[in-house]
Protein backbone atom coordinates (compact mmCIF):
# COMPACT_ATOMS: atom_id res chain seq x y z
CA UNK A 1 0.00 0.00 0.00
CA UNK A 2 0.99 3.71 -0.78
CA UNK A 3 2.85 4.60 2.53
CA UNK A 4 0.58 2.28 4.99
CA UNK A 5 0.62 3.56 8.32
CA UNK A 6 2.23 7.29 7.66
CA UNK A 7 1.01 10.35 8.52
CA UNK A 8 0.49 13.51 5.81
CA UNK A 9 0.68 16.44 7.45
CA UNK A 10 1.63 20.08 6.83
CA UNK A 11 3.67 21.84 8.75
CA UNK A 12 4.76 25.69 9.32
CA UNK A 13 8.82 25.75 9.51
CA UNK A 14 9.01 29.49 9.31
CA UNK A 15 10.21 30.94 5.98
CA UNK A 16 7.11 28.14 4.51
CA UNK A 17 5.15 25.60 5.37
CA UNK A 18 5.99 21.94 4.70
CA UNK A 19 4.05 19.12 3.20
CA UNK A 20 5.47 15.87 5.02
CA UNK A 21 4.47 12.27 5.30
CA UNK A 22 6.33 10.16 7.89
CA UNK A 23 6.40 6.81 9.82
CA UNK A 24 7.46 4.30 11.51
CA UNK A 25 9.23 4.68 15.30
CA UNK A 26 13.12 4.24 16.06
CA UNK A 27 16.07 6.32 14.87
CA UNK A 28 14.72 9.54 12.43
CA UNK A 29 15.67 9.49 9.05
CA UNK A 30 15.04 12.65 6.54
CA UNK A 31 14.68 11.22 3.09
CA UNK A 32 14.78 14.91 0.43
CA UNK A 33 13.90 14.17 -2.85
CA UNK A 34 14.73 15.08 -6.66
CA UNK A 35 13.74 17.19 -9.13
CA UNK A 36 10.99 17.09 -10.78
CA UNK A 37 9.79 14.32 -7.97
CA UNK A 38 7.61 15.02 -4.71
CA UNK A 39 7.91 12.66 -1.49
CA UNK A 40 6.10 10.33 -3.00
CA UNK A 41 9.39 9.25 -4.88
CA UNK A 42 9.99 7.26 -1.72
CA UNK A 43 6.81 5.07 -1.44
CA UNK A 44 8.83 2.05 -1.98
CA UNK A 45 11.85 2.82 0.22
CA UNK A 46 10.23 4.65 2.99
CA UNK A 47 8.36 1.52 4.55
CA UNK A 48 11.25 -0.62 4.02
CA UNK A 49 13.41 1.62 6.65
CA UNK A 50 10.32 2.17 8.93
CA UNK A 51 9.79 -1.88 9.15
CA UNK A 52 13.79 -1.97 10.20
CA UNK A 53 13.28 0.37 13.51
CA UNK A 54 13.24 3.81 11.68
CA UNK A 55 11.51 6.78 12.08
CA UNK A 56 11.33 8.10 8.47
CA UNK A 57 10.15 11.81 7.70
CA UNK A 58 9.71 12.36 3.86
CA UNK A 59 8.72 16.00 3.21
CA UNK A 60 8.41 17.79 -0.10
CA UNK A 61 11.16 20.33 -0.38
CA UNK A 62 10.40 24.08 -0.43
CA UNK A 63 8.91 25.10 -3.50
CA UNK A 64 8.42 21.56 -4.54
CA UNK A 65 5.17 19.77 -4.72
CA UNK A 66 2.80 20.46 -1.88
CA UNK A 67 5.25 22.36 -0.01
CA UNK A 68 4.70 26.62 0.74
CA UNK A 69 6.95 28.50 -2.51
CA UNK A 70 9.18 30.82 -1.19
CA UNK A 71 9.06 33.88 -2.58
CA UNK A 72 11.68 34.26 -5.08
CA UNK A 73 14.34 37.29 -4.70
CA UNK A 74 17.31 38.43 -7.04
CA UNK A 75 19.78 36.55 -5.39
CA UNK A 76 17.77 33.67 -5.44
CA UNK A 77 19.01 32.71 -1.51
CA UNK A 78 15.37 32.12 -1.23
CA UNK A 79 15.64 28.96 -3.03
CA UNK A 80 18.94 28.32 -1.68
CA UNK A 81 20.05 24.61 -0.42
CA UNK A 82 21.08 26.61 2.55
CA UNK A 83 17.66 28.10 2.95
CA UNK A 84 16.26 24.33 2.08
CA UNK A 85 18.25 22.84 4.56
CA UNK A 86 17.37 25.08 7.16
CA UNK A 87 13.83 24.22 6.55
CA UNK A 88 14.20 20.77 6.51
CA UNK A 89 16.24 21.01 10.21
CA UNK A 90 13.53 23.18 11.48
CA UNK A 91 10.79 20.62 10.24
CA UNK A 92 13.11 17.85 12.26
CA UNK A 93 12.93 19.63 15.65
CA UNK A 94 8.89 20.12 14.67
CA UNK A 95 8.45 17.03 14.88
CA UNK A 96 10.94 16.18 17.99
CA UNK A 97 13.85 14.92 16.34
CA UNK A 98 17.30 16.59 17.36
CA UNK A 99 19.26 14.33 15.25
CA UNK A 100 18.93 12.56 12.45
CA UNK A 101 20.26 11.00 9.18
CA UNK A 102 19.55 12.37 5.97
CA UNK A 103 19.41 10.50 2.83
CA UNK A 104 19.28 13.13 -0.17
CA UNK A 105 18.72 12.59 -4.14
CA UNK A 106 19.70 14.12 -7.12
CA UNK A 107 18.44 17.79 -5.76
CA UNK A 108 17.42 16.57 -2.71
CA UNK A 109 20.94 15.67 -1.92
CA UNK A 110 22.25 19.36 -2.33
CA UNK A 111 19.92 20.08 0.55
CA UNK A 112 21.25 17.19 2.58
CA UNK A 113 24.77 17.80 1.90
CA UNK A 114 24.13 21.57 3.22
CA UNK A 115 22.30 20.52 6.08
CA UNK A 116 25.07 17.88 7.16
CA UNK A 117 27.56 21.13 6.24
CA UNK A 118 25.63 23.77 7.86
CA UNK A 119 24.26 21.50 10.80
CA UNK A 120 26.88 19.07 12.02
CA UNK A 121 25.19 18.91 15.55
CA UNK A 122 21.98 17.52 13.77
CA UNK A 123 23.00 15.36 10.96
CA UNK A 124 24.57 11.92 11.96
CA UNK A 125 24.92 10.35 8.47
CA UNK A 126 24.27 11.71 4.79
CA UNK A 127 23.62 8.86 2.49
CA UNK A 128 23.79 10.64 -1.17
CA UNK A 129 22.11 8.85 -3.99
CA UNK A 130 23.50 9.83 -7.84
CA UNK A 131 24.96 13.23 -6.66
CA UNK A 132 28.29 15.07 -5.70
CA UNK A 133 28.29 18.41 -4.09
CA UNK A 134 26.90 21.14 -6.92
CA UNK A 135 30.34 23.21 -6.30
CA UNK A 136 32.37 20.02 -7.26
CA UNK A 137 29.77 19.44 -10.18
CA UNK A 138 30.82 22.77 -11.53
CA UNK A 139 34.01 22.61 -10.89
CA UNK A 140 34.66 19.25 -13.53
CA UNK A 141 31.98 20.79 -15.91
CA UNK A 142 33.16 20.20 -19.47
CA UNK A 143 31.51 19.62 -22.62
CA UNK A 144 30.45 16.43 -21.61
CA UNK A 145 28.59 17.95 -18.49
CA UNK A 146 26.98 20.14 -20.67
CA UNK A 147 25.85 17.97 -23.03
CA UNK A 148 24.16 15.64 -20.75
CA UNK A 149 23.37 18.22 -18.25
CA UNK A 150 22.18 20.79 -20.48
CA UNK A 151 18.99 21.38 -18.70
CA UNK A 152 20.98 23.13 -15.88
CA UNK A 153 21.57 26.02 -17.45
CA UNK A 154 18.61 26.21 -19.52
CA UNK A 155 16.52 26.44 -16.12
CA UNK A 156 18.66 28.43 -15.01
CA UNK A 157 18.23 31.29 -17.29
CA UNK A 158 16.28 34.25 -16.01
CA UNK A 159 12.60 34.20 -15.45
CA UNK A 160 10.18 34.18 -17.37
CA UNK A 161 11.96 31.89 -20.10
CA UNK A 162 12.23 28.80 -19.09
CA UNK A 163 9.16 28.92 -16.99
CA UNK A 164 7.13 30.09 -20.74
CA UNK A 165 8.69 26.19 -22.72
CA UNK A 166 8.00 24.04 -19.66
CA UNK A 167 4.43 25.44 -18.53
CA UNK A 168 3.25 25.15 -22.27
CA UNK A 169 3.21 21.51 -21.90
CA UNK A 170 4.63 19.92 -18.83
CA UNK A 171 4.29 16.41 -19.25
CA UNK A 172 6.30 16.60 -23.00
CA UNK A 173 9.15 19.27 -21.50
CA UNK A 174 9.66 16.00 -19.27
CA UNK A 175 8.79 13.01 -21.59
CA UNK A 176 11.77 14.50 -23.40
CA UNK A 177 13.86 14.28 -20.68
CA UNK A 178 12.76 10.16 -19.97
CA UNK A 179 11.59 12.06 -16.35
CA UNK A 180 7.40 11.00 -16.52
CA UNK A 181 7.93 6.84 -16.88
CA UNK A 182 4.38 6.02 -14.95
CA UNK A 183 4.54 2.39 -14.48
CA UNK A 184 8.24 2.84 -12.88
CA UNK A 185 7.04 5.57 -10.42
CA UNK A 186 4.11 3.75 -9.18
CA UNK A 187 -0.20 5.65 -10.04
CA UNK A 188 -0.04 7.28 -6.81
CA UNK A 189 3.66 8.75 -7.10
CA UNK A 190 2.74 9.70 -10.84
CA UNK A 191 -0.42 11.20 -9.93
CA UNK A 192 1.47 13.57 -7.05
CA UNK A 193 4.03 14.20 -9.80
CA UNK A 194 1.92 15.41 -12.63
CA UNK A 195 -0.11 17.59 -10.28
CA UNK A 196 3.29 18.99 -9.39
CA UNK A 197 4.43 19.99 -12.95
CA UNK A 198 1.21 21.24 -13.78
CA UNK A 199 1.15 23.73 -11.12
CA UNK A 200 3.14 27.40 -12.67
CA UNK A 201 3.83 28.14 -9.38
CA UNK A 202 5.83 25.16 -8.57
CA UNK A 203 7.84 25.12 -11.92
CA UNK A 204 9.20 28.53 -10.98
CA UNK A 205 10.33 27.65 -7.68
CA UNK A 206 12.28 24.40 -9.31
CA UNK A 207 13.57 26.93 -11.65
CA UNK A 208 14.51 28.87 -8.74
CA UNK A 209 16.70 25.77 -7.63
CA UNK A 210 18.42 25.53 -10.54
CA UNK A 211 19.34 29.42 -10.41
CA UNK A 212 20.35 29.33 -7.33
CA UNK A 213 22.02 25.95 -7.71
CA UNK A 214 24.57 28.28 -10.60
CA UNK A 215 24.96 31.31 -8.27
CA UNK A 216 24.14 31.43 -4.57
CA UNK A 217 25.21 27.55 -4.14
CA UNK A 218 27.86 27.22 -5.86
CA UNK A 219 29.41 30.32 -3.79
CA UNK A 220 28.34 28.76 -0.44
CA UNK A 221 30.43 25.16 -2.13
CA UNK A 222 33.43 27.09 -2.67
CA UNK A 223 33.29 29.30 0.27
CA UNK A 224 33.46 26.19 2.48
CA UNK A 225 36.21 24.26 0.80
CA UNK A 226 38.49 27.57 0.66
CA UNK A 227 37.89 27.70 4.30
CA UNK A 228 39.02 23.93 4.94
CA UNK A 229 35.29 22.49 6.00
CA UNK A 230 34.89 19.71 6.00
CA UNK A 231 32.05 17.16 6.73
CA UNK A 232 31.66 15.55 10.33
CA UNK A 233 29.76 12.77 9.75
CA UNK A 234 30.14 9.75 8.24
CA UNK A 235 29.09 9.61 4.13
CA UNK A 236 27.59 6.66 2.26
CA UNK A 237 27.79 7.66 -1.68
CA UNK A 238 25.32 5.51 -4.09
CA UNK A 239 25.00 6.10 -7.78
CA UNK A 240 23.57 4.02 -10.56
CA UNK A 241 25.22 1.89 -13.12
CA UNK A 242 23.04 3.22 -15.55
CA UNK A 243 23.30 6.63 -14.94
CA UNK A 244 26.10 8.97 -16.04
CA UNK A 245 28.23 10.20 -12.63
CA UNK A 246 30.37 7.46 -13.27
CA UNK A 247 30.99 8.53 -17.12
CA UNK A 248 31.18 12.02 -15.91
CA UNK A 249 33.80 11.38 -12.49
CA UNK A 250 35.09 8.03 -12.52
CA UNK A 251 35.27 7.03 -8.73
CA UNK A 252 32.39 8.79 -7.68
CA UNK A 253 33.28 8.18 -3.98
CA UNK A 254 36.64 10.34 -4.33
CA UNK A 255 34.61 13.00 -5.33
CA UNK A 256 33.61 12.80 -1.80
CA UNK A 257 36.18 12.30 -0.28
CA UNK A 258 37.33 15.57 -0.93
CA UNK A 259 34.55 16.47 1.73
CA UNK A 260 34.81 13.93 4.13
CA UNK A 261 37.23 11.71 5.71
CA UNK A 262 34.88 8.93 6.23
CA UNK A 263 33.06 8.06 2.81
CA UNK A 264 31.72 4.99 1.31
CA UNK A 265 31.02 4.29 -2.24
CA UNK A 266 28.04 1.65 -3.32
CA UNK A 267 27.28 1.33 -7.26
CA UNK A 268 23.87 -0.13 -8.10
CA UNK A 269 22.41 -1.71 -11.00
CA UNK A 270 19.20 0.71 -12.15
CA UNK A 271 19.18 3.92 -13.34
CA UNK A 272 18.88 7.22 -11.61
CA UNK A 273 16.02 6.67 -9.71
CA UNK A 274 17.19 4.25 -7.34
CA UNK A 275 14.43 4.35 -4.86
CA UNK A 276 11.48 3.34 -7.60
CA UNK A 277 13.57 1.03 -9.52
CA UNK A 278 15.62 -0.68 -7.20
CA UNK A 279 14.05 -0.37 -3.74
CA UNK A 280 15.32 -3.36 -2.07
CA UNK A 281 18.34 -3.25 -3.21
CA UNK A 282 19.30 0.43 -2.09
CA UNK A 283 17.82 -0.34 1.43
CA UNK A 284 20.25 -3.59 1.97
CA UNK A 285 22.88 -0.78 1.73
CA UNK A 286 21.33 1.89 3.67
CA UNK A 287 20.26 0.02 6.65
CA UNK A 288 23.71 -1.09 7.94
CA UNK A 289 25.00 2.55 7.26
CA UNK A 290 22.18 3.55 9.06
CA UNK A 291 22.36 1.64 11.81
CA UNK A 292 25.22 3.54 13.69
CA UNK A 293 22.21 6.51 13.94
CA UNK A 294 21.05 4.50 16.18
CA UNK A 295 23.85 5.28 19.08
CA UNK A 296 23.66 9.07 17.87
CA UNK A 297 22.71 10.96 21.46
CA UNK A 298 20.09 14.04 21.31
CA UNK A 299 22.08 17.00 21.40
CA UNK A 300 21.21 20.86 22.10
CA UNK A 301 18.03 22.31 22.92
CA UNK A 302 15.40 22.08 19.97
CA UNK A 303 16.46 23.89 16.95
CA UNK A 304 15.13 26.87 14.68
């Protein structure tokens, strides 16, 4: 069943207000999904952590889905993974937990890798699924990059442009892209998902992302590595065999490693979805990672 026995709520976190669906009871987990996706991406992963002793907190990400759209300023910090991340750690201590693993994809795993930057007193473990840090992303971007990650800078051109070729027709803007396959996402997930798309509002603030993800972010990336930070927690790094970081980085997990001294590196057969393709499969590796959340002491007072 579609997320059997979690809670949908919405919740105010300040700046917006957050739609969330979690579960289960044990160690908290914040799963932060992709672009164009909603929560719903996890269906098939979330219940699989919850039956192993995890709490599991799945919310859409600002400006995404059923989540409050920030409104959008020049700078685009608005949109921000710094200004995501702080949302996401004030939804946490909402709902009680003062530590936590995050497990983050695609764009969702910008926003964890800020929060585990940002917030090294809250995040135990970031698991990062087909992603490396957007300021390392940048960094390596060639022809290649641009090639296969072309829509990057096409969404991140100034308003109203890209906003004008996707809202004329939604579902073939991402047909093109292989991003609407219903029978892999599951009807309910595909249902959330085209309601997402079709909604203006929500394809601005995704285009929001990606401006901020070529300005603000990138700044924030290379701010932090000129200053020697570094991450304090432990990293699990998962991409898929049939996706392109490996064409694009070769060992994925040294990438990483130039963040963290403690990073491991999982390749999976799938594509870039991991979580609807390959569900079982991603949470043998997560669980074991995961596991050493469960020793993580409560720290600090609640957060804001």
């Amino acid at each position: 069943m579609f997320f059997d026995g979690f809670r949908l709520e919405h919740i105010d976190v300040g700046q917006t207000r957050l739609r969330v669906r979690h579960g289960g009871d044990g160690s908290p987990v914040l799963l932060l999904h992709g672009h164009p996706r909603t929560h719903a991406t996890w269906h098939r992963l979330a219940p699989l952590l919850a039956a192993a002793g995890h709490t599991v907190v799945c919310p859409d990400l600002p400006g995404y889905g059923g989540s409050g759209k920030p409104a959008s300023r020049p700078d685009h910090r608005p949109h921000s993974k710094r200004a995501m991340a702080q949302a996401c750690v004030r939804l946490m201590a909402a709902l009680g937990h003062q530590r936590f693993a995050v497990v983050g994809h695609d764009r969702g795993g910008y926003v964890a890798f800020r929060a585990a930057m940002d917030h090294p007193e809250r995040v135990t473990h970031l698991a990062a699924l087909d992603v490396v840090p957007i300021g390392s992303a940048l960094a390596r971007c060639d022809a290649r990059f641009a090639a296969a990650w072309w829509h990057w800078f096409f969404m991140g051109q100034p308003t109203p442009t890209p906003e004008r070729v996707i809202n004329a027709d939604p579902q073939a803007w991402y047909a093109a892209r292989g991003g609407n396959r219903r029978e892999l996402m599951g009807e309910e997930a595909w249902r959330d998902w085209l309601r997402a798309i079709s909604d203006p509002e929500t394809v601005h603030a995704m285009c929001e992302d990606y401006r901020a993800g070529l300005t603000v972010d990138r700044t924030d990336d290379d701010a932090d590595q000129r200053a020697g930070r570094r991450l304090a927690c432990p990293v699990l790094a998962v991409w898929a065999e049939g996706d392109d970081l490996p064409g694009l980085y070769g060992d994925v997990a040294a990438v990483w490693r130039e963040w963290s001294d403690d990073v491991r590196g999982v390749e999976l057969a799938g594509g870039h979805h991991l979580a609807e393709e390959v569900p079982a499969e991603l949470a043998a590796e997560l669980l074991p990672f995961l596991a050493g959340a469960r020793n993580a002491a409560p720290a600090g007072p609640p957060g804001s």
